[in-house]
C-alpha atoms as a PDB file:
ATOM      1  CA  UNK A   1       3.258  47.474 -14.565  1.00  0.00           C
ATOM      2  CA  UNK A   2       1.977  49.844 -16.778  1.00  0.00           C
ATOM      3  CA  UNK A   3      -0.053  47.752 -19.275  1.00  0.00           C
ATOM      4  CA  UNK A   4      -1.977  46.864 -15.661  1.00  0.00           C
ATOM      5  CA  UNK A   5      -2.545  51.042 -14.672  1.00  0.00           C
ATOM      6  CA  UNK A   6      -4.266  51.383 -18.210  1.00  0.00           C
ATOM      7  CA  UNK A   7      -6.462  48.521 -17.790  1.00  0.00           C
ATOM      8  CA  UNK A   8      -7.720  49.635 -14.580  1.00  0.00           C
ATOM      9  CA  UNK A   9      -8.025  52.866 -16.354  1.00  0.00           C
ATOM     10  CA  UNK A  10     -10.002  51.583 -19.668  1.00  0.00           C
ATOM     11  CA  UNK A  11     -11.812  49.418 -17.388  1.00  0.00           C
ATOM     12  CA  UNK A  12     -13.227  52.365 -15.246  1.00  0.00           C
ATOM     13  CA  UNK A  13     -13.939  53.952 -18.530  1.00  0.00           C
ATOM     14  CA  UNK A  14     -16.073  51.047 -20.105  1.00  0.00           C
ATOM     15  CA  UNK A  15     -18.229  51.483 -16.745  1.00  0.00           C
ATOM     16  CA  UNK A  16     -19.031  54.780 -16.387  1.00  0.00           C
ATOM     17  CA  UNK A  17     -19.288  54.825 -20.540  1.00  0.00           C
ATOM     18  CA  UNK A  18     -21.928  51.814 -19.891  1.00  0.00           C
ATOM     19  CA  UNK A  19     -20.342  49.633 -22.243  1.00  0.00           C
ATOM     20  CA  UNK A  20     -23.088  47.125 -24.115  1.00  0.00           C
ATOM     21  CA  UNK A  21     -21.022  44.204 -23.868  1.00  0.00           C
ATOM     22  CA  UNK A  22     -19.690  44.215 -20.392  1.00  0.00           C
ATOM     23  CA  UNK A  23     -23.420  45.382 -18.882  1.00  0.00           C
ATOM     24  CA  UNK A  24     -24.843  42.383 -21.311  1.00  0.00           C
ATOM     25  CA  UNK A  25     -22.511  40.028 -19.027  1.00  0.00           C
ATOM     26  CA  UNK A  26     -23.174  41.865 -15.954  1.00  0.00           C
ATOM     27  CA  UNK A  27     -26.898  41.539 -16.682  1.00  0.00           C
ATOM     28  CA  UNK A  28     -26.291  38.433 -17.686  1.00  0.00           C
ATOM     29  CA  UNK A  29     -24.790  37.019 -14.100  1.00  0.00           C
ATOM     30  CA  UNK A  30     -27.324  38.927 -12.146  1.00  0.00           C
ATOM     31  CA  UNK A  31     -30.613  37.560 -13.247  1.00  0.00           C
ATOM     32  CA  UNK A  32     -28.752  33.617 -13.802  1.00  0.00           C
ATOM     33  CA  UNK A  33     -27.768  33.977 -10.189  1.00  0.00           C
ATOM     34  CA  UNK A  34     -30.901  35.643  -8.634  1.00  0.00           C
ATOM     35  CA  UNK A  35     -32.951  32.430 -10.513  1.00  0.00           C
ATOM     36  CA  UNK A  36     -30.664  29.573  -8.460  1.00  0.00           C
ATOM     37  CA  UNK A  37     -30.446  31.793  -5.394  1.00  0.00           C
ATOM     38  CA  UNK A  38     -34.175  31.561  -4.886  1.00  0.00           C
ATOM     39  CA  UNK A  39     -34.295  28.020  -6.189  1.00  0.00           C
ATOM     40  CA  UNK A  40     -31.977  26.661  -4.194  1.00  0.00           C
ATOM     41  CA  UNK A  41     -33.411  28.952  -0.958  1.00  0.00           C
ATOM     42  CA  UNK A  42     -37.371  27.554  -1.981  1.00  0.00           C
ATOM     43  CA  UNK A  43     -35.958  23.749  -1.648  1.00  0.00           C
ATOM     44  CA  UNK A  44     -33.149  24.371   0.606  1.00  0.00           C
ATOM     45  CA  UNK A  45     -34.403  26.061   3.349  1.00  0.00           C
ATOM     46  CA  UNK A  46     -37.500  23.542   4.328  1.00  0.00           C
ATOM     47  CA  UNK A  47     -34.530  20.573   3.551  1.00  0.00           C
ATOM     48  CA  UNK A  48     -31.813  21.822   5.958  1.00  0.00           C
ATOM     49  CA  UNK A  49     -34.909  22.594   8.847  1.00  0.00           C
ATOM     50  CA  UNK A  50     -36.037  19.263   8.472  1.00  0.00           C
ATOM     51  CA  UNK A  51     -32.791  17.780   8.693  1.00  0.00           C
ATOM     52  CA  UNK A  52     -31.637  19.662  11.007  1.00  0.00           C
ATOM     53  CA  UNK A  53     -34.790  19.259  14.014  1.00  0.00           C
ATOM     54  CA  UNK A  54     -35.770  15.677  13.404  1.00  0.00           C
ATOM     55  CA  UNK A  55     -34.041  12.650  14.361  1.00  0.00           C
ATOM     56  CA  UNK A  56     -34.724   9.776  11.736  1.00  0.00           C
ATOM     57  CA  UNK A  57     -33.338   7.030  10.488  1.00  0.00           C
ATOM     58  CA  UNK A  58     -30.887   7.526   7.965  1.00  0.00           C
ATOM     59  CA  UNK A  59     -30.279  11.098   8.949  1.00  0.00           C
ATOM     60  CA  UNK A  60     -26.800  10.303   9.757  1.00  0.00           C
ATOM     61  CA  UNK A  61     -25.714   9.016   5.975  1.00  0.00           C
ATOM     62  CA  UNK A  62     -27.765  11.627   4.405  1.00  0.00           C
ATOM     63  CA  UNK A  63     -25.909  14.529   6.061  1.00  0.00           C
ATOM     64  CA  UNK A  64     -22.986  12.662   5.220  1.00  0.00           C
ATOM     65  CA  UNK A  65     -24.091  13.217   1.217  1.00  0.00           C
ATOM     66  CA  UNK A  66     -25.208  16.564   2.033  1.00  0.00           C
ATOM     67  CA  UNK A  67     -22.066  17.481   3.207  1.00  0.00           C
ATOM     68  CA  UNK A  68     -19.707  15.602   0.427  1.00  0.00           C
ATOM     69  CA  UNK A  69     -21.475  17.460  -2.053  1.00  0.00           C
ATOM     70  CA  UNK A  70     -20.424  20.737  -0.837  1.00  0.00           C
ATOM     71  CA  UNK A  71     -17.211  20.094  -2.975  1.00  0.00           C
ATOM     72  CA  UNK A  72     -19.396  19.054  -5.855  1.00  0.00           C
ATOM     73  CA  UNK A  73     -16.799  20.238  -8.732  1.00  0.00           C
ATOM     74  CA  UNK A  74     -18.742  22.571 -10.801  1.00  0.00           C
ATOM     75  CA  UNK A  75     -17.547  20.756 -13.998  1.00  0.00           C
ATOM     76  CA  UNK A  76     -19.333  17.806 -13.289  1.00  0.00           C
ATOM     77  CA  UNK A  77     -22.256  19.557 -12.385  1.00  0.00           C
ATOM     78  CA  UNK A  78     -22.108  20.942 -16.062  1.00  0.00           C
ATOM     79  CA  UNK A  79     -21.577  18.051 -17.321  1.00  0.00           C
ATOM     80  CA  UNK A  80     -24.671  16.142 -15.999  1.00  0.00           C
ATOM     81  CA  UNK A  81     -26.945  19.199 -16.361  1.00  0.00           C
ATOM     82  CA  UNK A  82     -25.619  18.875 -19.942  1.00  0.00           C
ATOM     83  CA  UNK A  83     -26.483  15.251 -20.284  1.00  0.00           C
ATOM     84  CA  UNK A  84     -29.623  15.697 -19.540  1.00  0.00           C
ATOM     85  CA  UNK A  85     -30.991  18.641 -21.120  1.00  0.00           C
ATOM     86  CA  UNK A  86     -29.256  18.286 -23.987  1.00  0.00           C
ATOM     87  CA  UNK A  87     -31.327  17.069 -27.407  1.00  0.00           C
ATOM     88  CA  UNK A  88     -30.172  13.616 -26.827  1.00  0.00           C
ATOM     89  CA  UNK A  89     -30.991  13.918 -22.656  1.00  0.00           C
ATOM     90  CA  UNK A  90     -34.153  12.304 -21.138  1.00  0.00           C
ATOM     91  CA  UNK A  91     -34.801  16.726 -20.421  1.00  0.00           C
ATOM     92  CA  UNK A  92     -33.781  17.537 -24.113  1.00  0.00           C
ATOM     93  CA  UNK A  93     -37.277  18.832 -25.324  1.00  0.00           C
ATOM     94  CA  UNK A  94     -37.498  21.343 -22.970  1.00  0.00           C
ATOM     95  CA  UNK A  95     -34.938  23.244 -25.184  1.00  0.00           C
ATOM     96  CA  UNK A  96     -33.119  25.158 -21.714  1.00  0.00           C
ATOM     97  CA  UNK A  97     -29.345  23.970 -23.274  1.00  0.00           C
ATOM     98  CA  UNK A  98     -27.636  27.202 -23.717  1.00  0.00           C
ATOM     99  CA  UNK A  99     -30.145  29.559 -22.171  1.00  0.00           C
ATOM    100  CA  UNK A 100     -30.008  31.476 -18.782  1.00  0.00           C
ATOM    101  CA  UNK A 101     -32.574  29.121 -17.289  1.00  0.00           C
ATOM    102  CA  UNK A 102     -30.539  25.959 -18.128  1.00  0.00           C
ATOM    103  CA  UNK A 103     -27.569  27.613 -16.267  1.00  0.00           C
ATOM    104  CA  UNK A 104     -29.793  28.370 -13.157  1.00  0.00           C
ATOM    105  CA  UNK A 105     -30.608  25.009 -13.065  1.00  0.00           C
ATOM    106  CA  UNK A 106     -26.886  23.919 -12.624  1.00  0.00           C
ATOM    107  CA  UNK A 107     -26.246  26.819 -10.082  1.00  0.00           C
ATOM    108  CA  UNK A 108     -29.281  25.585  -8.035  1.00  0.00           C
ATOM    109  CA  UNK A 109     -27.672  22.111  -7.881  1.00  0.00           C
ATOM    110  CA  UNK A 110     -24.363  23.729  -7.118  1.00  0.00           C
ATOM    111  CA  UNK A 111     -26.170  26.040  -4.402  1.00  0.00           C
ATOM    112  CA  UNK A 112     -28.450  23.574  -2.754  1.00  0.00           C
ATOM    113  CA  UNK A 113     -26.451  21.399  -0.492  1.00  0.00           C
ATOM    114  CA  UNK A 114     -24.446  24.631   0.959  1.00  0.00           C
ATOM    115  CA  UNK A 115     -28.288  26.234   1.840  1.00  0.00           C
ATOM    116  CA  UNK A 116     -29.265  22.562   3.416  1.00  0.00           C
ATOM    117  CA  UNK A 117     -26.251  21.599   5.035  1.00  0.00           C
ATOM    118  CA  UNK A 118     -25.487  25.472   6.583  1.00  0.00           C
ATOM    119  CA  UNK A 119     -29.362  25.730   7.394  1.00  0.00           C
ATOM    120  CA  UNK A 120     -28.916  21.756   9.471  1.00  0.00           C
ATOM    121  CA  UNK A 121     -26.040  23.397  11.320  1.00  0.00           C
ATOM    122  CA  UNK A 122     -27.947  26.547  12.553  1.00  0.00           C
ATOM    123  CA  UNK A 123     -31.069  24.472  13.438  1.00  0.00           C
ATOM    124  CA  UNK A 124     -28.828  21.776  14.985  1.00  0.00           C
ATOM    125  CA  UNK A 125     -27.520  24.774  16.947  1.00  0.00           C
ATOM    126  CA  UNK A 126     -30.660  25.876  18.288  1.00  0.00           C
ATOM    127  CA  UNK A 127     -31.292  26.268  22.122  1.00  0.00           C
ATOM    128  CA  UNK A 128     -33.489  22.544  22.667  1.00  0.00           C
ATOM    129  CA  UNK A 129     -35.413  24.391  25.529  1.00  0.00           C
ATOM    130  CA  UNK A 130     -36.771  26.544  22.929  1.00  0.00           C
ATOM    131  CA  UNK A 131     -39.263  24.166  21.433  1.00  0.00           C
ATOM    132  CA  UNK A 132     -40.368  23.129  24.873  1.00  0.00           C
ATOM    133  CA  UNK A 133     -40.776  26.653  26.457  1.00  0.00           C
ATOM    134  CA  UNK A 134     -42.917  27.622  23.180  1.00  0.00           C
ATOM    135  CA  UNK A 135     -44.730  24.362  23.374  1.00  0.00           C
ATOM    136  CA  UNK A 136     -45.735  25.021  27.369  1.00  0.00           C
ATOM    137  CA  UNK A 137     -46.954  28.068  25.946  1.00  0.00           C
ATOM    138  CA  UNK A 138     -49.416  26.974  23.833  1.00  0.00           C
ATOM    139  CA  UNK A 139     -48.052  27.097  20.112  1.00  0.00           C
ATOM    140  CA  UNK A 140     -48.929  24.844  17.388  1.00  0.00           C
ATOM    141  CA  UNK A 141     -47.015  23.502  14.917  1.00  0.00           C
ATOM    142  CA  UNK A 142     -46.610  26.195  12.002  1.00  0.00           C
ATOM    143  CA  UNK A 143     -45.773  28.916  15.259  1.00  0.00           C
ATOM    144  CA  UNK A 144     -42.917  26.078  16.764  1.00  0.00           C
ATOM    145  CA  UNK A 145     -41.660  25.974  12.886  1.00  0.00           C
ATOM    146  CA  UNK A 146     -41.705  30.190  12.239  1.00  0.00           C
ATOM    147  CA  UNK A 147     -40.903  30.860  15.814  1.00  0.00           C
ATOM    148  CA  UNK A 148     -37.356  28.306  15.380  1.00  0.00           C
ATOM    149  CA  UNK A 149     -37.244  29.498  11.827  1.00  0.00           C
ATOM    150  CA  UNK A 150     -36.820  33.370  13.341  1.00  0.00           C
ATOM    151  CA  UNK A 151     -34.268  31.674  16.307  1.00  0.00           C
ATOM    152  CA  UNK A 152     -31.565  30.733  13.324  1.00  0.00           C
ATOM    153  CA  UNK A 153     -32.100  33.485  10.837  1.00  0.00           C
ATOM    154  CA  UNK A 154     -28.922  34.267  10.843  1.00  0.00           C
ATOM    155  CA  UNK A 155     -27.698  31.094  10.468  1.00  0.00           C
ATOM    156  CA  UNK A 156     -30.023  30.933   7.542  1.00  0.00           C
ATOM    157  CA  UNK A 157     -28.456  34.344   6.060  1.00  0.00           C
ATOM    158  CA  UNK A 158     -25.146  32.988   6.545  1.00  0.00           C
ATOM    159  CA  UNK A 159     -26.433  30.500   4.385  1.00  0.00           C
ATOM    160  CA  UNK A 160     -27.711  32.166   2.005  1.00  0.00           C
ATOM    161  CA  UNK A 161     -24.906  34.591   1.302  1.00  0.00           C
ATOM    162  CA  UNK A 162     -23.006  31.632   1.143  1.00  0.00           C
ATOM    163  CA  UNK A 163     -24.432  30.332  -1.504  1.00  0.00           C
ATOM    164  CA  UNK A 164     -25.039  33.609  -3.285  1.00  0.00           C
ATOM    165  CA  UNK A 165     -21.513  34.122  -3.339  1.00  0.00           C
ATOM    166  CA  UNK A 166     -20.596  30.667  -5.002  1.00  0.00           C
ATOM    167  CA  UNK A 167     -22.901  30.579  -7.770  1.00  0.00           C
ATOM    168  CA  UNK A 168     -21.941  34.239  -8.545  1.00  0.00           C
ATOM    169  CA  UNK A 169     -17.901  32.899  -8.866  1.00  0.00           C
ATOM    170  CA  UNK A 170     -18.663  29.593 -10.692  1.00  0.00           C
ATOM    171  CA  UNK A 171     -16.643  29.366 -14.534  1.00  0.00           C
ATOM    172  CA  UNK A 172     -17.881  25.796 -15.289  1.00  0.00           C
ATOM    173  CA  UNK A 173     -21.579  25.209 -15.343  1.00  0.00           C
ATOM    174  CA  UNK A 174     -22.320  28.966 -16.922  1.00  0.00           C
ATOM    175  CA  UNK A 175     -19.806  27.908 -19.915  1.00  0.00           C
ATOM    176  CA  UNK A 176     -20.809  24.549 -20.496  1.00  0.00           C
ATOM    177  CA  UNK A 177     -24.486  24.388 -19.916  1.00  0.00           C
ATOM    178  CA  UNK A 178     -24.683  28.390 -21.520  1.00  0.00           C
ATOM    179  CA  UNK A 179     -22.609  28.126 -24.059  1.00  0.00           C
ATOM    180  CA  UNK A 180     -20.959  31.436 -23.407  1.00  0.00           C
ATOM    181  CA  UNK A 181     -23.214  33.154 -26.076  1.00  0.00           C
ATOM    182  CA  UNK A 182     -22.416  36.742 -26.560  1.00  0.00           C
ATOM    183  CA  UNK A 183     -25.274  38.631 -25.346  1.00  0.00           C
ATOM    184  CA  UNK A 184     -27.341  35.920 -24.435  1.00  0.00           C
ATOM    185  CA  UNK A 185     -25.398  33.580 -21.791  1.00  0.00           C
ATOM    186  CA  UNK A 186     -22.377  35.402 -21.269  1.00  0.00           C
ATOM    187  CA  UNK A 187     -21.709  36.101 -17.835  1.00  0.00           C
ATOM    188  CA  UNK A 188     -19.254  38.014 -15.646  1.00  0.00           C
ATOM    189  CA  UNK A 189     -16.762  34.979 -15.111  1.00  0.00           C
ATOM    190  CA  UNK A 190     -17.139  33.364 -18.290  1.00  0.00           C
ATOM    191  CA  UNK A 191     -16.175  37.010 -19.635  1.00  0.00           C
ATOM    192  CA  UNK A 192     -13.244  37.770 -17.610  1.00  0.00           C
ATOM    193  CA  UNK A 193     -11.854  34.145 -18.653  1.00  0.00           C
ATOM    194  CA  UNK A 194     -12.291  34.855 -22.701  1.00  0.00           C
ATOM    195  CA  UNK A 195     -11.738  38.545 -22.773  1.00  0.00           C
ATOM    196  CA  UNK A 196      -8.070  37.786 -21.022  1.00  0.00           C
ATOM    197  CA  UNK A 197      -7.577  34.762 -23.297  1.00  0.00           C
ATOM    198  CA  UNK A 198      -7.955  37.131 -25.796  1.00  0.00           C
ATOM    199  CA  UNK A 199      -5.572  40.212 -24.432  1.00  0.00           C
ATOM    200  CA  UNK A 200      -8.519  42.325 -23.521  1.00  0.00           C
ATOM    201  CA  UNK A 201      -7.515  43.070 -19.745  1.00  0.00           C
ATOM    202  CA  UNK A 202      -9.736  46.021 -19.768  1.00  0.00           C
ATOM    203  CA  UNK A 203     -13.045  44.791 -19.874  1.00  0.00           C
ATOM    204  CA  UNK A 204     -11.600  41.999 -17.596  1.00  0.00           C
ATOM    205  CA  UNK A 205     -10.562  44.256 -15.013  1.00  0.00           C
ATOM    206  CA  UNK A 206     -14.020  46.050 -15.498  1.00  0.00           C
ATOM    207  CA  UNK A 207     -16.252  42.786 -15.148  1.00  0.00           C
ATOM    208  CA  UNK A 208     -13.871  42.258 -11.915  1.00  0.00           C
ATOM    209  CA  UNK A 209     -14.436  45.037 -10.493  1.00  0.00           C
ATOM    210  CA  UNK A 210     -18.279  44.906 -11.162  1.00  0.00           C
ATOM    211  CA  UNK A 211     -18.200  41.147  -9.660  1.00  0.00           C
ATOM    212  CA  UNK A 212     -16.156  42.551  -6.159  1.00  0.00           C
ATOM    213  CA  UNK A 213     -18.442  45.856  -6.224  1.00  0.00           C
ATOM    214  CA  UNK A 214     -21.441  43.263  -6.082  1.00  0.00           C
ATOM    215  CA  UNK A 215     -19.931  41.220  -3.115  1.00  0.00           C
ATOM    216  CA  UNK A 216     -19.915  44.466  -1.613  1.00  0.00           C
ATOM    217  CA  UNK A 217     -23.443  45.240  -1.650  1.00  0.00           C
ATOM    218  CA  UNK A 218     -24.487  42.083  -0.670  1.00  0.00           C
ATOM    219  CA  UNK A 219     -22.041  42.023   2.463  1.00  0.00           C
ATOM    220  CA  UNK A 220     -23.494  45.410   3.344  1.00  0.00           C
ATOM    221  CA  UNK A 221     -27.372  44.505   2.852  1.00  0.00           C
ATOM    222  CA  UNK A 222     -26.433  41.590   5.062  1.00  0.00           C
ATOM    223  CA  UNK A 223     -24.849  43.805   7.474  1.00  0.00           C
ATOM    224  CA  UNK A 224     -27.902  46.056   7.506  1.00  0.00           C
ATOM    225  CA  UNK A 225     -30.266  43.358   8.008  1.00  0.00           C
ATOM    226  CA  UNK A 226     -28.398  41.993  10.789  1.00  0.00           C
ATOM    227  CA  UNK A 227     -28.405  45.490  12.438  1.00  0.00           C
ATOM    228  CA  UNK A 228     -32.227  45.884  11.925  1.00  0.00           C
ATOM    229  CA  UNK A 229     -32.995  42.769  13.247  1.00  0.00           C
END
């Protein structure tokens, strides 16, 4: 029990010291994660409205797809994003393997189908009247598609917290696509997993706490926003 005390005590230490290494990771996570977020938002978003409003044919399997890949193992994901970007991959001479970008590429992929399938569900949701009343009122197309857009917006926040929250957790595509470079691709999970192989439970501890202090802020904003709006 005590070896556990001290390394919430070191670990509080390393923070308020700011510690190179566990900012570099903390850094690190933070600009990897706010890359996919707003990839996977960009794509998602349009994707999940569309799918969600429109009746088509093949909408049915599609969801299906959309929704099995919601328990895409991140592993594989690595693994493919690997394939391909690496020097022998079809996307090898773009030289992203072990770089932040090339693991915001696999967190996008990861990230994606929850923003599309979460996004279907709040426009499938939506009061039907709505696009009939604003319709009898005059509105054109782009007003119907911001006005429904501003209907489900916190269906789309749900989604995108979501999502935030998952690529910010994820262990295998940051240490297979990034390498887990110190000071370059290191992040906060790929940290906490080596630094406790290795008996450091400090800076493990501190990187945890950093991770949960993060999930805090972002719960909050959320909470603010909804408040606002």
């Amino acid at each position: 029990m005590d070896f556990i005390i001290t390394g919430f005590i070191k670990a509080i230490q390393l923070l308020i010291t700011g510690d190179p290494e566990t900012w570099s990771a903390v850094s690190a996570t933070v600009t990897v994660s706010s890359y996919s977020i707003g990839a996977s938002l960009l794509i998602g978003i349009p994707a999940g409205f569309f799918l969600g409003q429109f009746e088509f044919k093949g909408k049915r399997q599609i969801r299906i797809v959309v929704d099995t890949l919601l328990a895409l193992p991140t592993v594989l994901i690595g693994l493919l994003v690997y394939a391909f970007i690496s020097n022998r991959g079809p996307l090898g001479q773009m030289g992203i393997l072990f770089t932040l970008p090339g693991i915001a590429v696999g967190q996008t992929i990861l990230a994606l189908p929850i923003v599309i399938a979460l996004t279907a569900t709040a426009v499938e949701s939506m009061d039907r009247l709505l696009r009939i009343t604003l319709m009898s009122l005059g509105a054109g197309r782009r007003q119907l598609v911001l006005s429904s857009l501003w209907e489900v917006r916190f269906g789309i926040l749900a989604a995108a917290v979501t999502a935030y929250g998952r690529v910010m957790t994820e262990v295998g595509i940051s240490m297979m696509v990034g390498g887990n470079i110190k000071w370059h691709t290191r992040t906060i999970t790929t940290a906490i997993a080596l630094e406790t192989n290795k008996g450091s439970f400090a800076t493990g501890v501190a990187l945890g706490l950093v991770l949960l202090l993060i999930a805090f802020a972002v719960n909050i904003s959320v909470s603010f926003l909804r408040k606002r709006t």
